[in-house]
Protein backbone atom coordinates (compact mmCIF):
# COMPACT_ATOMS: atom_id res chain seq x y z
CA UNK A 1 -169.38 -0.39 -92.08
CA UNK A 2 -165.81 -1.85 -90.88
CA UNK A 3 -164.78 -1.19 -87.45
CA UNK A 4 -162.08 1.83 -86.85
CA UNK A 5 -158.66 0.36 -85.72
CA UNK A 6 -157.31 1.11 -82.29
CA UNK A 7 -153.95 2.58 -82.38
CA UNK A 8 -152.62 -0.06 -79.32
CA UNK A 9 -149.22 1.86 -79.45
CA UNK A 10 -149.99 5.58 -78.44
CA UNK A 11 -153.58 5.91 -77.70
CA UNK A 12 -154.78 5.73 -74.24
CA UNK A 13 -157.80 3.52 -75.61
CA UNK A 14 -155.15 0.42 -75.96
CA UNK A 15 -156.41 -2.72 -74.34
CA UNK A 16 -152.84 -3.91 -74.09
CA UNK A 17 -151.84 -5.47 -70.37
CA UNK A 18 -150.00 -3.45 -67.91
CA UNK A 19 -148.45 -6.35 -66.73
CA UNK A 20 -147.19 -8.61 -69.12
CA UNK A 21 -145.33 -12.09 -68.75
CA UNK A 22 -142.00 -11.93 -69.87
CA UNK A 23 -140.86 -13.24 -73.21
CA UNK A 24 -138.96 -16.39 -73.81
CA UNK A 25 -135.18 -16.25 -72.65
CA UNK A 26 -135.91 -12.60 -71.16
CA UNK A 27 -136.30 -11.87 -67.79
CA UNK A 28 -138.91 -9.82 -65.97
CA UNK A 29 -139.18 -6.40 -64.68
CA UNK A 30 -139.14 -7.06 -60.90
CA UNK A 31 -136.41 -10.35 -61.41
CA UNK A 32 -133.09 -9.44 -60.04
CA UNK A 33 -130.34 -8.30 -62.84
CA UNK A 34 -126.14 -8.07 -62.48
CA UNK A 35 -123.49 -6.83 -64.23
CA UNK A 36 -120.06 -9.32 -63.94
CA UNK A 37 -117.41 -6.59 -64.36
CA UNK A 38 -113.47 -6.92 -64.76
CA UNK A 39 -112.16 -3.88 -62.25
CA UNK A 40 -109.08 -2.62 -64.47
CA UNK A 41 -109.90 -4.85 -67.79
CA UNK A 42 -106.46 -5.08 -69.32
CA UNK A 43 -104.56 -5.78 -65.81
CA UNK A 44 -106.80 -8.66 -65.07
CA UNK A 45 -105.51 -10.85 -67.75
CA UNK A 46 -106.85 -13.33 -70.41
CA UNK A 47 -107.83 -16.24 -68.39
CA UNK A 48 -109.78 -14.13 -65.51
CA UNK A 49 -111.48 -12.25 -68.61
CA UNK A 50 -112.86 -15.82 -69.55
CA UNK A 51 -113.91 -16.68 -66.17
CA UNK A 52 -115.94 -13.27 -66.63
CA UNK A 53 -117.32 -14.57 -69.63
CA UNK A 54 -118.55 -17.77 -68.15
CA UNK A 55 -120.28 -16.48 -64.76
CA UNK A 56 -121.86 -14.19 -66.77
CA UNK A 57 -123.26 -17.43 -69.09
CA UNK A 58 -124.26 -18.68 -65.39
CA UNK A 59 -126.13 -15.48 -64.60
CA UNK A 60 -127.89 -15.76 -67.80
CA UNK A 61 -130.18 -14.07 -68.96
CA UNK A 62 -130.66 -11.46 -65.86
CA UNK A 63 -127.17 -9.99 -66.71
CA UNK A 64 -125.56 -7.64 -69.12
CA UNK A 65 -123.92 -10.46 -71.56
CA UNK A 66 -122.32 -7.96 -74.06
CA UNK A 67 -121.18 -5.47 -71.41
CA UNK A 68 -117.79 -4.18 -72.77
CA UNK A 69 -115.19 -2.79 -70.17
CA UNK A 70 -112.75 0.43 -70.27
CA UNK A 71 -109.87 0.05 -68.71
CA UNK A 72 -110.66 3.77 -67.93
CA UNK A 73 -113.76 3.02 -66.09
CA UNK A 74 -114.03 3.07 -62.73
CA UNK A 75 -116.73 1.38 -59.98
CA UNK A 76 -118.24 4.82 -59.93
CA UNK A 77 -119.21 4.87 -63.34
CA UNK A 78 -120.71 1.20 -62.79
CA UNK A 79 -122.73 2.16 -59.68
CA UNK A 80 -124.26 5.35 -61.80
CA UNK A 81 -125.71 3.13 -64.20
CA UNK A 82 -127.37 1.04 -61.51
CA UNK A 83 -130.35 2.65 -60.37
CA UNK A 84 -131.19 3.76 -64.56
CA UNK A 85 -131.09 -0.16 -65.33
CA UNK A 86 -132.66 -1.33 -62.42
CA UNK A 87 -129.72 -3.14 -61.74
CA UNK A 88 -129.66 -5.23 -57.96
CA UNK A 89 -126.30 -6.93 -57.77
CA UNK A 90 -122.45 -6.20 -59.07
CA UNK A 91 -120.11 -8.99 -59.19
CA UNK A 92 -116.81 -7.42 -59.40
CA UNK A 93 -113.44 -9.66 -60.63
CA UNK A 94 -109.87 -8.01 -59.99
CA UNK A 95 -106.71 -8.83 -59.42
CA UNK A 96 -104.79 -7.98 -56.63
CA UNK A 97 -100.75 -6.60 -56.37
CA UNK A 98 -99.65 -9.97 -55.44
CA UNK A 99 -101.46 -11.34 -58.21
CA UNK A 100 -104.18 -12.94 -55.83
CA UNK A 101 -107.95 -13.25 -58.01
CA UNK A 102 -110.58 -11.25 -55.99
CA UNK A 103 -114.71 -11.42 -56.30
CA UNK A 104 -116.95 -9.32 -54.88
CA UNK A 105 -120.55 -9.38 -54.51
CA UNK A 106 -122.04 -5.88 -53.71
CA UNK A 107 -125.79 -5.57 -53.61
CA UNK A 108 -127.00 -1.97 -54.89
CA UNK A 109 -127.31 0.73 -53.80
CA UNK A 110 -125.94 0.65 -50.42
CA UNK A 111 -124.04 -2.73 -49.79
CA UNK A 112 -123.19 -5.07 -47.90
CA UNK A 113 -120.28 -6.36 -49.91
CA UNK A 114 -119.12 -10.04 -49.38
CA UNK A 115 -115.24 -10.17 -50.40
CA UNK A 116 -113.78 -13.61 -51.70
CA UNK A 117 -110.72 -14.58 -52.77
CA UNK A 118 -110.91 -17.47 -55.87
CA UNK A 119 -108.17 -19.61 -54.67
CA UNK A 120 -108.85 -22.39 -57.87
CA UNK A 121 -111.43 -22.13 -60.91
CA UNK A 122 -111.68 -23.65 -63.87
CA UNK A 123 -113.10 -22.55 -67.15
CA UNK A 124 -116.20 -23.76 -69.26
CA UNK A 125 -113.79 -24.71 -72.11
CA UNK A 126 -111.45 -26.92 -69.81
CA UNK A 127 -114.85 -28.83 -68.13
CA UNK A 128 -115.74 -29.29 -71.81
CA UNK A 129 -112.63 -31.12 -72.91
CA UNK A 130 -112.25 -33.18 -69.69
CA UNK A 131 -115.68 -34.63 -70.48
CA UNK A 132 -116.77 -37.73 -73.25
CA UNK A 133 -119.73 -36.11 -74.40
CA UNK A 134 -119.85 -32.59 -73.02
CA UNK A 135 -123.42 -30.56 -73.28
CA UNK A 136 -124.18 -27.05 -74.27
CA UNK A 137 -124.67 -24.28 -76.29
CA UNK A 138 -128.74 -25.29 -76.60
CA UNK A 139 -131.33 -23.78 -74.76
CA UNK A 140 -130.58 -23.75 -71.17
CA UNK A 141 -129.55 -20.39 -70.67
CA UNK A 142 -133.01 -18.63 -71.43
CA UNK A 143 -133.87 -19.67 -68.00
CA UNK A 144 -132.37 -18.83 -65.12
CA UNK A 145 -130.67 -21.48 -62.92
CA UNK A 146 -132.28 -23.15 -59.83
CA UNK A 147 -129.88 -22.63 -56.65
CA UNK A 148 -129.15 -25.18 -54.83
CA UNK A 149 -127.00 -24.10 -51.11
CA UNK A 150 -125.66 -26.88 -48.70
CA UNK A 151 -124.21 -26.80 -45.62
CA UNK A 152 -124.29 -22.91 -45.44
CA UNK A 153 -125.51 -22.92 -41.89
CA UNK A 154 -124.08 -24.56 -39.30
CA UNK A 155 -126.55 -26.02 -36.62
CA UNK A 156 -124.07 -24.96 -33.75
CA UNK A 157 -123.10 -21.41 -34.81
CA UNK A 158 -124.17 -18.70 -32.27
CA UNK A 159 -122.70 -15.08 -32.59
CA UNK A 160 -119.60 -15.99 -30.83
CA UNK A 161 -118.63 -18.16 -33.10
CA UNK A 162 -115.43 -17.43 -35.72
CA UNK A 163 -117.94 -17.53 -38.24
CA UNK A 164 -121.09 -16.26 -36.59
CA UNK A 165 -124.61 -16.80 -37.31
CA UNK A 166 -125.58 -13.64 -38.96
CA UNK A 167 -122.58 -14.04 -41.32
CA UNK A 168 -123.73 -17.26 -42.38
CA UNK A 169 -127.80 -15.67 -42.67
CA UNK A 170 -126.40 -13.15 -44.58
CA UNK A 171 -124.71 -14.69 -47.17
CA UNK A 172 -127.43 -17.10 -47.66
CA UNK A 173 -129.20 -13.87 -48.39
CA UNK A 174 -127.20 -12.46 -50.90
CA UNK A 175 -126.91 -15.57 -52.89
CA UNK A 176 -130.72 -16.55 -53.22
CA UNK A 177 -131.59 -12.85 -54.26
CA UNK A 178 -129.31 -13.25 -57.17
CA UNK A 179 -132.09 -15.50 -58.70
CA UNK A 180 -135.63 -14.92 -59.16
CA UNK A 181 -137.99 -16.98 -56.64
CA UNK A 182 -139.77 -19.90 -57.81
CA UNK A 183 -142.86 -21.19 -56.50
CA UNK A 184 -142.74 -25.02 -57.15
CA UNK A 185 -146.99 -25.83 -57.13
CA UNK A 186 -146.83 -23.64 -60.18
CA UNK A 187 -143.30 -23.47 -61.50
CA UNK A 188 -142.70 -25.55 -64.87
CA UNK A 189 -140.82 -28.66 -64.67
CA UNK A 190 -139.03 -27.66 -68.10
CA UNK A 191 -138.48 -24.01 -67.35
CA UNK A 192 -135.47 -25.30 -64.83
CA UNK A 193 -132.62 -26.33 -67.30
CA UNK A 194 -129.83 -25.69 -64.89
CA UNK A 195 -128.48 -25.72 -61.21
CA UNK A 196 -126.39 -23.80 -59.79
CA UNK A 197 -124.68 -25.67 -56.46
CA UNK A 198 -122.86 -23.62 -53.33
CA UNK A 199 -121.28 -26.31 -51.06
CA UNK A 200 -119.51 -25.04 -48.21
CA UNK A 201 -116.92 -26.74 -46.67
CA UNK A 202 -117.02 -27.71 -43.21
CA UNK A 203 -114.14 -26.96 -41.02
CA UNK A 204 -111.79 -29.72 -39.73
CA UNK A 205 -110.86 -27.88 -36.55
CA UNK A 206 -113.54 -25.48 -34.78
CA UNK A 207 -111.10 -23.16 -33.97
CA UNK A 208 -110.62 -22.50 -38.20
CA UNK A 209 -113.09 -19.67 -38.49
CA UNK A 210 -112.46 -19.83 -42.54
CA UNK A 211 -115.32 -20.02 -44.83
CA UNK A 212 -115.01 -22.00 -48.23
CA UNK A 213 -117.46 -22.68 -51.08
CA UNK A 214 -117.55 -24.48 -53.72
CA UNK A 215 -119.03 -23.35 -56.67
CA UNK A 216 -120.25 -25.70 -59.09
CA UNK A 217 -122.59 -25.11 -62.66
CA UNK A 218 -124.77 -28.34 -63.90
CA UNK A 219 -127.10 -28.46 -67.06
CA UNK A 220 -130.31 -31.01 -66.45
CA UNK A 221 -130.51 -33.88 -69.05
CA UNK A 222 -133.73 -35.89 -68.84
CA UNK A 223 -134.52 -39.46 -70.42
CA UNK A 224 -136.94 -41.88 -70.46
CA UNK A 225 -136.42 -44.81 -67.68
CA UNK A 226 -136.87 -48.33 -68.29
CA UNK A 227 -136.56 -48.09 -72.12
CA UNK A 228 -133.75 -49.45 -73.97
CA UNK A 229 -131.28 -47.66 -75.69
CA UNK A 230 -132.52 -48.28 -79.36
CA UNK A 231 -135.91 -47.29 -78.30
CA UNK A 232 -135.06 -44.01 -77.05
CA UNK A 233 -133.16 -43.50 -80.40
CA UNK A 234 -136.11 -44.53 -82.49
CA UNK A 235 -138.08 -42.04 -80.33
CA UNK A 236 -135.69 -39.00 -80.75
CA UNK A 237 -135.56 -39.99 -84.67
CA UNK A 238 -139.16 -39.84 -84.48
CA UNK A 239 -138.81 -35.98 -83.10
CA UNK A 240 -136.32 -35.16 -85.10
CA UNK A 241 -138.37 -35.86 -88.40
CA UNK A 242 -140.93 -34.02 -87.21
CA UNK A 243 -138.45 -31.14 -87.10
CA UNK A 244 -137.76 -28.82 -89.92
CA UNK A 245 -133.94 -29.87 -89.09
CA UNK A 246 -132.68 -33.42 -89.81
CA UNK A 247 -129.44 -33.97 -89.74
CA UNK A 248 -128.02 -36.71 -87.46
CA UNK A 249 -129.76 -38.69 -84.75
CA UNK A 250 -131.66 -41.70 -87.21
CA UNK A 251 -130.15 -44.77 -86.47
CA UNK A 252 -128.07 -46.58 -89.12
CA UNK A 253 -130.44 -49.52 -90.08
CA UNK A 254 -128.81 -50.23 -93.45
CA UNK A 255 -126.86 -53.78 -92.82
CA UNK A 256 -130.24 -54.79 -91.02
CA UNK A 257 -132.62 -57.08 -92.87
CA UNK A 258 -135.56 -56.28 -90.59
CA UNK A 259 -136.17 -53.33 -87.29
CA UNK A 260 -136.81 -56.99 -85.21
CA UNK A 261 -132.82 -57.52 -85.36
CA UNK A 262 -132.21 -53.78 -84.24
CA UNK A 263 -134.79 -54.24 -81.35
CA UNK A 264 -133.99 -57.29 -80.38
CA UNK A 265 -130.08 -57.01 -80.23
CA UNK A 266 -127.71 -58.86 -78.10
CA UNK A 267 -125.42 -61.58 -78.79
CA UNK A 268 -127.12 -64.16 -81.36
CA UNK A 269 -130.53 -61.52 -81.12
CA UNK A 270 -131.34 -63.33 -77.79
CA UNK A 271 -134.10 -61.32 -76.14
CA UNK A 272 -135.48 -57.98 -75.56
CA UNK A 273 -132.36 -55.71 -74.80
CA UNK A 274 -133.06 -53.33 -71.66
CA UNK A 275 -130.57 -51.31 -69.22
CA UNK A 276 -130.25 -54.53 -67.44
CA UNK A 277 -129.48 -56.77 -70.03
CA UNK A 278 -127.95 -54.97 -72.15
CA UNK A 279 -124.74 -55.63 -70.58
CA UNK A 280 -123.63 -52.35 -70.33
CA UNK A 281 -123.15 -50.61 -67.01
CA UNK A 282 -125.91 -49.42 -64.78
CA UNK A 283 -126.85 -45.60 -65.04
CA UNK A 284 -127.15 -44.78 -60.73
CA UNK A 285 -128.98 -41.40 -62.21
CA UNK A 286 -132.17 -40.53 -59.68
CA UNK A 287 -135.73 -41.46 -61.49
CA UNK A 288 -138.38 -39.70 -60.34
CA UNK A 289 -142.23 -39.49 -61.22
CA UNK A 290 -143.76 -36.75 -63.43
CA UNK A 291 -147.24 -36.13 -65.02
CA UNK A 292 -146.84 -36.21 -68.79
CA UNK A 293 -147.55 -32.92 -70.52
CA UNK A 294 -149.37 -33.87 -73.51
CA UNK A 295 -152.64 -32.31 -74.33
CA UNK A 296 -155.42 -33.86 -73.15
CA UNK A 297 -158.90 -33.61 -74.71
CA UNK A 298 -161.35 -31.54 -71.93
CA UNK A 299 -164.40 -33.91 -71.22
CA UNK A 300 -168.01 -32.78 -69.82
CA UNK A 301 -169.89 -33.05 -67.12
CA UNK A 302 -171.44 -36.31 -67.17
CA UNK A 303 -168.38 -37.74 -69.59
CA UNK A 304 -166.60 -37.10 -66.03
CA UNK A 305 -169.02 -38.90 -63.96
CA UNK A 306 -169.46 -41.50 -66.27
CA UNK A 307 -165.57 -42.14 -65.92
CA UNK A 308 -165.83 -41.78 -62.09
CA UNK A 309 -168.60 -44.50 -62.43
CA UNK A 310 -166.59 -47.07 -64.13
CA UNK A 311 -162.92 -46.09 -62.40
CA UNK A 312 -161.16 -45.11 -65.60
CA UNK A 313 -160.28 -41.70 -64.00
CA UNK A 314 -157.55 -43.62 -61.74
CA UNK A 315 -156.56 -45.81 -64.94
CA UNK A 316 -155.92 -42.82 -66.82
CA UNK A 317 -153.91 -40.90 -64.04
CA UNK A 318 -151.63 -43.86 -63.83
CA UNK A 319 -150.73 -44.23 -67.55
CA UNK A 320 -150.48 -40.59 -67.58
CA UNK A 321 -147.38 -40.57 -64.75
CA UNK A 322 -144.32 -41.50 -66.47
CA UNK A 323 -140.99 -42.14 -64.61
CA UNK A 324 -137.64 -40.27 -65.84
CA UNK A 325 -133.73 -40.74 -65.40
CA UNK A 326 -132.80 -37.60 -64.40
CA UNK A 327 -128.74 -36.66 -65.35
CA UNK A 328 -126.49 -33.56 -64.37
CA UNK A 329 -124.18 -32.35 -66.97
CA UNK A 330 -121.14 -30.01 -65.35
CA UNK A 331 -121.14 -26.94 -68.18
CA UNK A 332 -118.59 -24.94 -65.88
CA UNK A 333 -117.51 -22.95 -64.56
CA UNK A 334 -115.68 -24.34 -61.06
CA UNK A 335 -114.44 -22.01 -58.30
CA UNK A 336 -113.08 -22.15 -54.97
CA UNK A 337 -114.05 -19.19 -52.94
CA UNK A 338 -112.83 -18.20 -49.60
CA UNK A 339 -114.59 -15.49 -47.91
CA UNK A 340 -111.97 -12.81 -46.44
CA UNK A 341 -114.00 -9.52 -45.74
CA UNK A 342 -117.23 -8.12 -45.15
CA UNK A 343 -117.96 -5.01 -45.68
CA UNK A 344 -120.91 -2.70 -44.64
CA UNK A 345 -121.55 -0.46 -47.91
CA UNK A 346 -121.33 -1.27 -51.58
CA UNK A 347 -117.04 -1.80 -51.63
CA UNK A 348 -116.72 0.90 -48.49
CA UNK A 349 -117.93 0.85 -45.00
CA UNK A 350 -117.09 -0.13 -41.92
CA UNK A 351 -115.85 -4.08 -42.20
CA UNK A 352 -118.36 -6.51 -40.31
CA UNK A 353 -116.63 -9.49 -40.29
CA UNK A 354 -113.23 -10.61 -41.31
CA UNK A 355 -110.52 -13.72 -41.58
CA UNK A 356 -107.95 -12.71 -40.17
CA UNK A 357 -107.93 -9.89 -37.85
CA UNK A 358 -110.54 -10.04 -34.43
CA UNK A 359 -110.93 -7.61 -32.32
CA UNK A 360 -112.02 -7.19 -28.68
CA UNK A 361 -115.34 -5.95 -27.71
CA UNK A 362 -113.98 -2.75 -26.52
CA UNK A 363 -112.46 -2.38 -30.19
CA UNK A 364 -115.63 -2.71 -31.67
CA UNK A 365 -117.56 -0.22 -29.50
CA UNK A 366 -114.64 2.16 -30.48
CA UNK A 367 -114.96 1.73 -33.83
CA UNK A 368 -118.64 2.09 -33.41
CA UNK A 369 -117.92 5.50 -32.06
CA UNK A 370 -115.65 6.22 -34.92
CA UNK A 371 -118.29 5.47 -37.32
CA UNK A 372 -121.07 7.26 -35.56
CA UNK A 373 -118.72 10.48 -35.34
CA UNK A 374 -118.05 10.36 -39.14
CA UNK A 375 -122.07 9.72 -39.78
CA UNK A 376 -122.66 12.99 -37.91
CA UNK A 377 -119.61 15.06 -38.86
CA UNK A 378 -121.16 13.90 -42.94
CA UNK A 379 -124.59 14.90 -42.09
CA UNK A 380 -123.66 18.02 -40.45
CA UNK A 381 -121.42 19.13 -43.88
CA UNK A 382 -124.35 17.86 -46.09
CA UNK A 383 -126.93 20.14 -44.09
CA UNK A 384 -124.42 22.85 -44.49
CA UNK A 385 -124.06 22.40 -48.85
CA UNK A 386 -127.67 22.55 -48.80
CA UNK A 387 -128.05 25.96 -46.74
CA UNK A 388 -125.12 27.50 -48.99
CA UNK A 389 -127.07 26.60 -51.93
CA UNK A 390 -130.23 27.68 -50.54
CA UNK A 391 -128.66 31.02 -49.60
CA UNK A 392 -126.87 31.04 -53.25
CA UNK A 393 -130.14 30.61 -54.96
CA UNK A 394 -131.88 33.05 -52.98
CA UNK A 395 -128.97 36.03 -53.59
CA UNK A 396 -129.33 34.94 -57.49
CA UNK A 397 -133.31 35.43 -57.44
CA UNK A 398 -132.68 38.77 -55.72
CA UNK A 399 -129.99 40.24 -57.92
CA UNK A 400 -132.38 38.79 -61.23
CA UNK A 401 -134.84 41.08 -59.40
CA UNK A 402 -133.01 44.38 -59.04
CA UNK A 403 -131.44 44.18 -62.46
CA UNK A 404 -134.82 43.45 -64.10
CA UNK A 405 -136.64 47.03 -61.96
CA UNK A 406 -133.18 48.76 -63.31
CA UNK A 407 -133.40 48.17 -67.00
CA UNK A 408 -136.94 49.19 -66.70
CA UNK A 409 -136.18 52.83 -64.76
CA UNK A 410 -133.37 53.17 -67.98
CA UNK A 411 -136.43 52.76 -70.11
CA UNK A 412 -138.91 55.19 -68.71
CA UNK A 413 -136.36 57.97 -68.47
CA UNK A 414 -134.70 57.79 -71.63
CA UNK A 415 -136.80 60.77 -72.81
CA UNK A 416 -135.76 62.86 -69.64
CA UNK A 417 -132.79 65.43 -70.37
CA UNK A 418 -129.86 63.87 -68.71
CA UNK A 419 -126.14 64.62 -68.38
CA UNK A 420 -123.48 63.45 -66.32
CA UNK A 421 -124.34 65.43 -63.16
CA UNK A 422 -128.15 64.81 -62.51
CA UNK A 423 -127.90 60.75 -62.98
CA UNK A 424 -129.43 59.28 -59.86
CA UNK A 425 -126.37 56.63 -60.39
CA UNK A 426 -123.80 59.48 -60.98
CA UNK A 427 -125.22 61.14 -57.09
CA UNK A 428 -125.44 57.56 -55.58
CA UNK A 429 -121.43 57.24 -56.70
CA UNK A 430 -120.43 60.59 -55.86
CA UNK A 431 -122.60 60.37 -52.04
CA UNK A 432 -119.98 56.93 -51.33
CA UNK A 433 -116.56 57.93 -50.41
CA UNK A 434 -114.79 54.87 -50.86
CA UNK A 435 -115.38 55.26 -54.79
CA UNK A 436 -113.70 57.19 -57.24
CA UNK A 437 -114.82 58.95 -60.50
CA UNK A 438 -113.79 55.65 -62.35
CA UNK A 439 -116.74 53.83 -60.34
CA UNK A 440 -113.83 51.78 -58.71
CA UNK A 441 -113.37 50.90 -55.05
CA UNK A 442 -110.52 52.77 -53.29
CA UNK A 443 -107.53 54.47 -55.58
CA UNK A 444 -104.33 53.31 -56.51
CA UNK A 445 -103.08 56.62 -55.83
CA UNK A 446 -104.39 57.34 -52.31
CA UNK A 447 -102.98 53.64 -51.15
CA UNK A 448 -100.04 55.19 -52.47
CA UNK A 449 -100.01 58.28 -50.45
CA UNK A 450 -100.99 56.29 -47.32
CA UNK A 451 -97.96 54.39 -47.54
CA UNK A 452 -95.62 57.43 -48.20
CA UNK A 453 -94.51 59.74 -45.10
CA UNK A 454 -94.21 63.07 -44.79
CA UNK A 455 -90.19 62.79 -44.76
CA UNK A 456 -90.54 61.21 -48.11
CA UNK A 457 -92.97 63.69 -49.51
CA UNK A 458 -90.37 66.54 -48.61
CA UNK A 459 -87.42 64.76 -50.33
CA UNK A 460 -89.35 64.80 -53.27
CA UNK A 461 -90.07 68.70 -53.05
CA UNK A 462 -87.25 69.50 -52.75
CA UNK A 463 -86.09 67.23 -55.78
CA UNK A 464 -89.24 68.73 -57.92
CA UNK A 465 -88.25 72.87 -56.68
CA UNK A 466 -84.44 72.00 -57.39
């Protein structure tokens, strides 16, 4: 008898994981996610919308890529969203009245927000065309970047210093919990396409307490080291007709009588043509050492120790560890940020540090006091809101009560003989003094009279008798 399928999408039964590993180019539930916004999107201007564009490819793919601006919305409507999306981070472009370009990096839900001003940038499109053979548009944006800070701390910072020690901890904070952690004993070598680079720039004078970084964007190219030029393209011709794709890349071997001329190159085909004799110039790129990742067949037990025996286990290791150029390609974009303000909160607060404008310790333990004052006096009003709408809720519940016991008196009396003057309502009107027969409170009439005196009331009598 066949088996009964399993509903895995609704039934409880479903042997699905609970915990499942992200798909390929999507990022996982407990990895940090943005949202690069344009503050006022048609003020900003076109080339400031483009530099949104392209941090957003650098946040890829933990970020809201098609997010589409109002020029109606606000940062309100933004920070609602947050919590719903599970959104950790806000980068926040604007312009300023004197046409200054502002970023600001605000960690949700409750700050601290670091305030920079982008004195220079430059877009992914002018990177591109300042470059011979520019790179993108392939695969390295399904992964996120690997960050890579230098010179963020200073070794003699202390908390007097114009740019104290906490300010520098913090930051260094904010930035690495843009990025999912990466543990590198377990981490893929080919899941990291891309680095990200901060570079601060140290201060000429110690007395400058300003605080500059450079932000750079590279792609990782890898190749082969050691192997001449025509050999690595007969290797990627190799891949590529392996692929269902095969246009380009296949040497032109056509005015060639034989591959041995191709190979063997140079002027008058004299020798073996490598990086060094090829006569071109040296690549400086760093080689390193990596295991190759080819499947392997699994051996047993005693196919193991028999290896072991004869040493073919070290043999093997060594033919297995092959030695790569490694190559950074800019993709863009650049940006020169100088850190004005920080504020407590998510864009409010009370301001922790800033560039310009120091204050005494006295100041700052007034200001404390300020702050502390308006945390109390905000508490105290919020305690307040809830008691009113305790007390609301409560008078609601009661009235719902009496009017419910009312309509159910009208009901049991309706077969009671009733007229105007034995109503238990009619008495309980009639018993008050301050209403009237028209059930309403105090008369238009006797306000009237009250106002009127007695000299006025006998002008009128003795208009009415004449």
């Amino acid at each position: 008898m066949a088996k009964s399928r399993t509903k895995k999408r609704t039934h409880v039964g479903a042997s699905n994981p609970k915990h499942k590993a992200p798909l390929a180019g999507r990022s996982a539930v407990q990895d940090p996610k943005s949202m690069v916004i344009r503050i006022g999107a048609g003020e900003v201007g076109s080339s400031i919308s483009q530099l949104a564009k392209d941090v957003r490819q650098v946040m890829e793919p933990g970020t809201a890529s098609r997010l589409k601006e109002r020029r109606a919305n606000r940062l309100r409507d933004y920070v609602t969203m947050t919590g719903s999306l599970g959104v950790t981070h806000l980068l926040l472009f604007s312009r300023s009245d004197s046409s200054n370009t502002n970023l600001r990096i605000a960690t949700t839900p409750r700050g601290p927000t670091l305030h920079f001003r982008v004195e220079k940038y430059s877009l992914c499109k002018d990177v591109r065309k300042a470059q011979r053979h520019p790179k993108g548009g392939g695969k390295e944006y399904i992964t996120p970047p690997l960050l890579i800070m230098n010179n963020i701390s200073t070794p003699g910072s202390d908390a007097n210093s114009k740019v104290p020690k906490h300010l520098e901890s913090l930051t260094t904070t904010i930035f690495q919990s843009l990025f999912p952690r990466i543990n590198p004993q377990t981490t893929p070598l080919k899941s990291i396409r891309r680095v990200l680079l901060l570079n601060r720039e140290l201060a000429k004078d110690k007395d400058d307490g300003s605080f500059v970084l450079n932000f750079r964007h590279y792609a990782i190219s890898t190749k082969p080291a050691g192997v001449s030029k025509q050999l690595r393209r007969l290797d990627a011709a190799e891949k590529l007709f392996s692929a269902k794709n095969r246009k380009g890349g296949v040497p032109n071997l056509g005015k060639l009588e034989d591959i041995s001329e191709y190979m063997i190159g140079g002027e008058n085909g004299e020798g073996y043509v490598t990086d060094g004799t090829s006569g071109s110039e040296m690549d400086t790129d760093a080689e390193v050492e990596v295991l190759e990742d080819a499947p392997c067949r699994v051996l047993s037990s005693k196919a193991r120790a028999a290896k072991r025996e004869n040493g073919d286990e070290a043999v093997e290791a060594e033919e297995r560890v092959e030695r790569r150029r490694i190559k950074l390609v800019e993709l863009g974009p650049r940006m020169k940020l100088r850190m004005t303000k920080v504020e407590e909160g998510l864009c409010s607060g009370k301001t922790m540090w800033h560039e310009h404008i120091h204050k005494s310790r006295q100041e700052i333990q007034d200001l404390e006091n300020r702050w502390e004052q308006r945390k109390q006096e905000k508490e105290a009003r919020r305690k307040q809101q809830k008691a009113n709408v305790e007390k609301k809720q409560k008078e609601r519940a009661a009235n719902g009560a009496k009017s419910k016991s009312g309509e159910d008196n009208d009901d049991d009396g309706e077969d009671d003989e009733m007229n105007g003057n034995n109503s238990d309502l009619f008495d309980e009107m009639m018993e008050e003094d301050e209403v009237d027969s028209e059930g309403l409170a105090g008369d238009a009439e006797e306000a009237l009279n009250e106002l009127i005196g007695d000299d006025e009331w006998e002008d009128e009598r003795e208009e009415i008798a004449g």
